[in-house]
PDB file of N, CA and C in Angstrom:
ATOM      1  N   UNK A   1     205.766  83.428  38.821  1.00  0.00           N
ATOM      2  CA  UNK A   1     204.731  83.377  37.826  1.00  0.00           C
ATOM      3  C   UNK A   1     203.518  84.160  38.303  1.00  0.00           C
ATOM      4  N   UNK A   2     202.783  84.878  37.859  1.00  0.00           N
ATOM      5  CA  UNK A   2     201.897  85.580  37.853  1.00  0.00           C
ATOM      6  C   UNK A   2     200.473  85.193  37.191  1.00  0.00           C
ATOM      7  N   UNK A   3     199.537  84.716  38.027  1.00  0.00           N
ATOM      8  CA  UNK A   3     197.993  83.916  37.577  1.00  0.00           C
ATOM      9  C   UNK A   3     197.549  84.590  36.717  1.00  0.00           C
ATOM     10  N   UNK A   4     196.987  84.219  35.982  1.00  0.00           N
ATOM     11  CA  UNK A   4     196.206  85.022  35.106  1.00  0.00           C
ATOM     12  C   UNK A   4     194.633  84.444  35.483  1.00  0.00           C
ATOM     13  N   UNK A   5     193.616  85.630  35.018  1.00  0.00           N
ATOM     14  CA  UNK A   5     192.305  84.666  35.254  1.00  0.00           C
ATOM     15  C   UNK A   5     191.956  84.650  33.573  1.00  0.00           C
ATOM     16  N   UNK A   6     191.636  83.592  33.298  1.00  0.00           N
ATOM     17  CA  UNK A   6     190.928  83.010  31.783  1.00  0.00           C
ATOM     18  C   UNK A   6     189.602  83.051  32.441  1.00  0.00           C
ATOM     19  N   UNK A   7     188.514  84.233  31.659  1.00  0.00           N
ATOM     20  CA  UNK A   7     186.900  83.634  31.595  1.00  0.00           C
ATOM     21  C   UNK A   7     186.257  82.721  30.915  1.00  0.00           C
ATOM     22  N   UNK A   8     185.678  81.885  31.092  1.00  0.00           N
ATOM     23  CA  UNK A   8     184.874  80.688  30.323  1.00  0.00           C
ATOM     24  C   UNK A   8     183.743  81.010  29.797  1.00  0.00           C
ATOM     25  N   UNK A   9     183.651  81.081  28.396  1.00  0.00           N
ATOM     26  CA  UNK A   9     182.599  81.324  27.664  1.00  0.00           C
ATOM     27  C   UNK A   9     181.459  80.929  28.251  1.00  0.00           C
ATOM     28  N   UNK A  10     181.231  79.719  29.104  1.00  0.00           N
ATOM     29  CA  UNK A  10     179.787  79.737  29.987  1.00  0.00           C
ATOM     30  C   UNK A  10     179.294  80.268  31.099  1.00  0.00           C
ATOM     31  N   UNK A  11     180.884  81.266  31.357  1.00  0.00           N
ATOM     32  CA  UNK A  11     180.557  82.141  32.500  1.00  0.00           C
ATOM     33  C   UNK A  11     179.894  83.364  32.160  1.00  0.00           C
ATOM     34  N   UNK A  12     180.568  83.937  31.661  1.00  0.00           N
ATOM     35  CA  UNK A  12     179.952  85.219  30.422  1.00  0.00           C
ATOM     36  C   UNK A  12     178.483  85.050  30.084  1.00  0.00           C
ATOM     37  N   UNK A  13     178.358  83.920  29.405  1.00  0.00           N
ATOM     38  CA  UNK A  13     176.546  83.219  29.343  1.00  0.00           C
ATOM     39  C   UNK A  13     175.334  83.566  30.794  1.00  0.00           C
ATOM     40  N   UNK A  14     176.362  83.132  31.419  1.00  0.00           N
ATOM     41  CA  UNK A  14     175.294  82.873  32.913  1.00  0.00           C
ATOM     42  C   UNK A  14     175.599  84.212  33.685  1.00  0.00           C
ATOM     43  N   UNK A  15     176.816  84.931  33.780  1.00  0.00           N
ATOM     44  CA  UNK A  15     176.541  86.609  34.093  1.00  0.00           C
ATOM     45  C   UNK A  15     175.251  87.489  33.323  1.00  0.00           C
ATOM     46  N   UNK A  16     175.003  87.140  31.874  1.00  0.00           N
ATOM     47  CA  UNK A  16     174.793  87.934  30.856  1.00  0.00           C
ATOM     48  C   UNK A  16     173.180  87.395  31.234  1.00  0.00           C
ATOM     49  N   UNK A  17     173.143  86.124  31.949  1.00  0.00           N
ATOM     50  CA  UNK A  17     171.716  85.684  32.117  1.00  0.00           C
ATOM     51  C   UNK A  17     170.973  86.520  33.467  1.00  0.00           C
ATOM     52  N   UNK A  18     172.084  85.870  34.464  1.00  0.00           N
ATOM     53  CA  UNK A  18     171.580  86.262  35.561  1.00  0.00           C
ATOM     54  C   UNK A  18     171.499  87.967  35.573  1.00  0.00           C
ATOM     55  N   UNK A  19     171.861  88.594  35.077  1.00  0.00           N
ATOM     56  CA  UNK A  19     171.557  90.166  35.102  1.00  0.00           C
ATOM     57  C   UNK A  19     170.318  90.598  34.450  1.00  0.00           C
ATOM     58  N   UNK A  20     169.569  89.399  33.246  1.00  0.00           N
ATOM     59  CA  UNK A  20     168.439  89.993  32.302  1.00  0.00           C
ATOM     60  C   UNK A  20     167.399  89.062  33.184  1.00  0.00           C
ATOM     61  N   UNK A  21     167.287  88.721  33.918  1.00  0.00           N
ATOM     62  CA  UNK A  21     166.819  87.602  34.946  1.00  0.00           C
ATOM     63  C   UNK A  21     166.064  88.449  36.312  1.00  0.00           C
ATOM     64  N   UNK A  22     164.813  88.438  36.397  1.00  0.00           N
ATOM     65  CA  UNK A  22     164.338  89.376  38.052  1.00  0.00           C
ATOM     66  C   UNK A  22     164.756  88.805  38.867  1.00  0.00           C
ATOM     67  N   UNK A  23     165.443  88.867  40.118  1.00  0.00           N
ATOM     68  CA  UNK A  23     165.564  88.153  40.956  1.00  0.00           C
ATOM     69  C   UNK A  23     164.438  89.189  42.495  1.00  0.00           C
ATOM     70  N   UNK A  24     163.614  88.069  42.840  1.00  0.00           N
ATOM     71  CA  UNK A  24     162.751  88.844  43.469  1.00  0.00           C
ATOM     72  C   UNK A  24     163.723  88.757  45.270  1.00  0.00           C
ATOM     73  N   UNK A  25     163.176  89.668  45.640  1.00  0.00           N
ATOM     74  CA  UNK A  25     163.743  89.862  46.680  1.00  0.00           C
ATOM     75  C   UNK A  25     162.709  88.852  48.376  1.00  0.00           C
ATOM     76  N   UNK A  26     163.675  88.839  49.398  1.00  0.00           N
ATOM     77  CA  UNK A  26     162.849  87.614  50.638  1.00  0.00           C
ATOM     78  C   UNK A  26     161.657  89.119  51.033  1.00  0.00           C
ATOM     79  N   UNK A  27     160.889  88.818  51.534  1.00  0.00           N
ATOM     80  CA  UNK A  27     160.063  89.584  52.363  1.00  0.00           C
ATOM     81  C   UNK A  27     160.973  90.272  53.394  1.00  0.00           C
ATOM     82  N   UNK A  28     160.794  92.053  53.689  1.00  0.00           N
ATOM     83  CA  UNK A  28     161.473  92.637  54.660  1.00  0.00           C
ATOM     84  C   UNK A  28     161.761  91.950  55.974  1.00  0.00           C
ATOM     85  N   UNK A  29     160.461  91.414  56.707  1.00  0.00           N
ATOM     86  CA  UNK A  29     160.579  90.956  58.225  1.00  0.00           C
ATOM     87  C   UNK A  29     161.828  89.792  58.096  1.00  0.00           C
ATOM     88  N   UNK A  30     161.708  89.478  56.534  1.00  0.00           N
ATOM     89  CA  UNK A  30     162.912  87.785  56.997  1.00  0.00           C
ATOM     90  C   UNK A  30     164.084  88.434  56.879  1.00  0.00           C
ATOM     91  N   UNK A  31     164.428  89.628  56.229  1.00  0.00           N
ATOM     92  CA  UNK A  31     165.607  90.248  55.824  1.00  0.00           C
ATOM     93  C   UNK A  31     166.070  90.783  57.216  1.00  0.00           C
ATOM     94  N   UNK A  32     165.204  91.669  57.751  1.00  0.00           N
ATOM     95  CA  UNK A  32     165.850  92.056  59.056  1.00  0.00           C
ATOM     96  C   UNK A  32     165.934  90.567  60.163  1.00  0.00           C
ATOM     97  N   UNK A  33     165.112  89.670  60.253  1.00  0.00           N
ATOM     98  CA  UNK A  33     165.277  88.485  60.964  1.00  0.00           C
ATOM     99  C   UNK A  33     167.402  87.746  60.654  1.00  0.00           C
ATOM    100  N   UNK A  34     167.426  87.997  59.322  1.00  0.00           N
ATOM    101  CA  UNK A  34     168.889  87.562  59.263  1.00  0.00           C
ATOM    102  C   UNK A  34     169.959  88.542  59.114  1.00  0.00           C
ATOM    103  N   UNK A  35     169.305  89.446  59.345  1.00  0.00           N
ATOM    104  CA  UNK A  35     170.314  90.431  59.714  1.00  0.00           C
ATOM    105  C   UNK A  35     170.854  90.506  60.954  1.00  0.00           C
ATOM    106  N   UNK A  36     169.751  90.028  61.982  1.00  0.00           N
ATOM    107  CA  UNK A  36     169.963  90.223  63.707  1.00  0.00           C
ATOM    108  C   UNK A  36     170.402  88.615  64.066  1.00  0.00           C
ATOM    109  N   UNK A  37     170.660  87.913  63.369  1.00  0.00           N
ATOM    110  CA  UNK A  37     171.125  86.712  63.593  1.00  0.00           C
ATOM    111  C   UNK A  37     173.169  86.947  62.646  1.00  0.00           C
ATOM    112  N   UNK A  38     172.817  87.681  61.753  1.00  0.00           N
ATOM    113  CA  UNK A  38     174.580  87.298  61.118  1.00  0.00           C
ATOM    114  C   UNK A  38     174.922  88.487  62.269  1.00  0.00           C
ATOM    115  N   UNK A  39     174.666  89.763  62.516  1.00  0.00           N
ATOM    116  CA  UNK A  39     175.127  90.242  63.761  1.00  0.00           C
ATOM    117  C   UNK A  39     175.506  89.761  64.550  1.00  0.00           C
ATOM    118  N   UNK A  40     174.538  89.055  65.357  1.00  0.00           N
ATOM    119  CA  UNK A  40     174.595  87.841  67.084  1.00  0.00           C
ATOM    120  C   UNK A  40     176.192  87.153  66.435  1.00  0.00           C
ATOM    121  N   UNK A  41     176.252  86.722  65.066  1.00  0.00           N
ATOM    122  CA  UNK A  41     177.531  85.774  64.668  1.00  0.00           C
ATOM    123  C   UNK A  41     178.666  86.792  64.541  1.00  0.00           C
ATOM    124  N   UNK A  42     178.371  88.013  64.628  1.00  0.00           N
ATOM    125  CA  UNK A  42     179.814  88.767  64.303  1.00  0.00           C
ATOM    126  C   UNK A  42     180.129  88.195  62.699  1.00  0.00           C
ATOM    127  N   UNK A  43     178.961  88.226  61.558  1.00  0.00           N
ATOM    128  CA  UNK A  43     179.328  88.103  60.402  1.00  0.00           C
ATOM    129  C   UNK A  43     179.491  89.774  59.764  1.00  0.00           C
ATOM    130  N   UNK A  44     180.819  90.149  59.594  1.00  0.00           N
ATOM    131  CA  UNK A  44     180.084  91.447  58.919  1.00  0.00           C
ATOM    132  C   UNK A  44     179.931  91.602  57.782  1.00  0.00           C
ATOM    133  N   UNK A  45     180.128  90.499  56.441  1.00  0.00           N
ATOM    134  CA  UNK A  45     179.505  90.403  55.290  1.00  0.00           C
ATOM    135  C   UNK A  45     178.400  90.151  55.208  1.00  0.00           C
ATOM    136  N   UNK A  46     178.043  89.121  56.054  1.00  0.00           N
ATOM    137  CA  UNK A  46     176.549  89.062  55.941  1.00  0.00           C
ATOM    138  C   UNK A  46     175.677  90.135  56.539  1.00  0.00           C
ATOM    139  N   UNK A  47     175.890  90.499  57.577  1.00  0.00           N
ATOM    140  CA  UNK A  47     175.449  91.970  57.618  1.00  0.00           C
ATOM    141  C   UNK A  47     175.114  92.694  56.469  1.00  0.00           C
ATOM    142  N   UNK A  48     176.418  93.228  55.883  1.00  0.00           N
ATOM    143  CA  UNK A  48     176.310  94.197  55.221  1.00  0.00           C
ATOM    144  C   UNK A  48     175.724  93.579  54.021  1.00  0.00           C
ATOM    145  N   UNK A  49     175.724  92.410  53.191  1.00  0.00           N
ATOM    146  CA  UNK A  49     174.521  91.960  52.282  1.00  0.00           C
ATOM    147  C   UNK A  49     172.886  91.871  52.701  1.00  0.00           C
ATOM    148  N   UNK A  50     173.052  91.641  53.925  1.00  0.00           N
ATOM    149  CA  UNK A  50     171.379  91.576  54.570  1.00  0.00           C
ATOM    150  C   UNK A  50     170.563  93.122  54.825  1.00  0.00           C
ATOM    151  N   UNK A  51     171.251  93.902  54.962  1.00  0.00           N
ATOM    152  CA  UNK A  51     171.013  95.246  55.483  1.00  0.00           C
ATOM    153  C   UNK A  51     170.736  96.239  53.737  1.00  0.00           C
ATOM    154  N   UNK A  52     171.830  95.517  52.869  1.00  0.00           N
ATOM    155  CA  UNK A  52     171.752  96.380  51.193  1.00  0.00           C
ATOM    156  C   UNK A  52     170.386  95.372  50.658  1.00  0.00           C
ATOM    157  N   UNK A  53     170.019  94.135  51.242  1.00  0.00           N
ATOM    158  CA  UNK A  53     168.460  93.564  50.517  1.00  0.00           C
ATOM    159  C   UNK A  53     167.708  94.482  51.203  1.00  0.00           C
ATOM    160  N   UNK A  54     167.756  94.432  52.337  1.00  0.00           N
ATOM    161  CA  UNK A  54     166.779  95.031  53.209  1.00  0.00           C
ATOM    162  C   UNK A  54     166.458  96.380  52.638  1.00  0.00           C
ATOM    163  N   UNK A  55     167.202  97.191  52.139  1.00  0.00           N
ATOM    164  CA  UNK A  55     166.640  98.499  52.247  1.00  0.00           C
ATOM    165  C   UNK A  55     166.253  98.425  50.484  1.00  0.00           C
ATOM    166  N   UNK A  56     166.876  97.456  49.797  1.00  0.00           N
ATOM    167  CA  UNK A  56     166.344  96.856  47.964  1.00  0.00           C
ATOM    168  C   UNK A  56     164.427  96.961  48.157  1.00  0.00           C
ATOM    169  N   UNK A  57     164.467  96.246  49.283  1.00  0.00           N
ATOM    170  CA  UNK A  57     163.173  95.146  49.261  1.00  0.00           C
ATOM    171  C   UNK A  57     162.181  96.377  49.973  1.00  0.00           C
ATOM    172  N   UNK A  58     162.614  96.884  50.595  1.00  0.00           N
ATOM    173  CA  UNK A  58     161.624  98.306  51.118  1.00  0.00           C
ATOM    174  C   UNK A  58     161.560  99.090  50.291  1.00  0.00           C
ATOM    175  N   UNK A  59     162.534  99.776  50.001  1.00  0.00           N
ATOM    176  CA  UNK A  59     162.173 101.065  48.564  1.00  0.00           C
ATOM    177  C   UNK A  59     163.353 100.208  47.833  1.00  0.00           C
ATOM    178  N   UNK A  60     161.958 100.043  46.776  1.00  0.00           N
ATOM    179  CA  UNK A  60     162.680  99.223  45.471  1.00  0.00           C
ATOM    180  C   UNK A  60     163.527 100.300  44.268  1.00  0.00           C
ATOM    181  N   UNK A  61     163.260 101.768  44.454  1.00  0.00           N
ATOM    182  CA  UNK A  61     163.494 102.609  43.517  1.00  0.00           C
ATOM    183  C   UNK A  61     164.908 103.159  44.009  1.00  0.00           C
ATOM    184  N   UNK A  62     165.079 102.394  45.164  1.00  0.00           N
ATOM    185  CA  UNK A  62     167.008 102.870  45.447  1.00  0.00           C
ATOM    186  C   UNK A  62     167.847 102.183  44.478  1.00  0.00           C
ATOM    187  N   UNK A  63     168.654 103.001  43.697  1.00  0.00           N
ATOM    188  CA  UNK A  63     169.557 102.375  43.377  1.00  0.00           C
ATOM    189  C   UNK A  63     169.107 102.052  41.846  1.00  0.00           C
ATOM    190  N   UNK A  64     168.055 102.003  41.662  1.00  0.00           N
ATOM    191  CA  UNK A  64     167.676 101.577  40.563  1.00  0.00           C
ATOM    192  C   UNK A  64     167.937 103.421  39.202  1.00  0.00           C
ATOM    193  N   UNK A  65     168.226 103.031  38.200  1.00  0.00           N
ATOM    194  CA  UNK A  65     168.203 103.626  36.940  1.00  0.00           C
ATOM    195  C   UNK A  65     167.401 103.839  36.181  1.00  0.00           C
TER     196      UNK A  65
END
């Protein structure tokens, strides 16, 4: 049998929210502070999410449209 994924109409809602929604970004110094801590852990997702805020939260015009 082969899963299928079914979306839930209140998921769709809360994607459709959270995207029209600012989400402000932590202050740089805390961004690099958990960046050098998921490193020390050998996290490399968290890394690599801490390092893509980090450079959001410094130049806000990366990436942006």
């Amino acid at each position: 049998m082969s899963a299928r994924y079914i979306r839930r109409p209140t998921e769709v809602a809360a994607i459709r929210a959270a995207a029209r929604s600012a989400r402000p970004l932590p202050p740089v110094p805390a961004l690099m502070a958990a960046l050098l801590v998921a490193n020390d852990r050998g996290d490399r997702e968290a890394v690599t999410l801490c390092a893509h805020r980090a450079v959001r939260a410094a130049a806000p015009e990366v990436g942006e449209q």
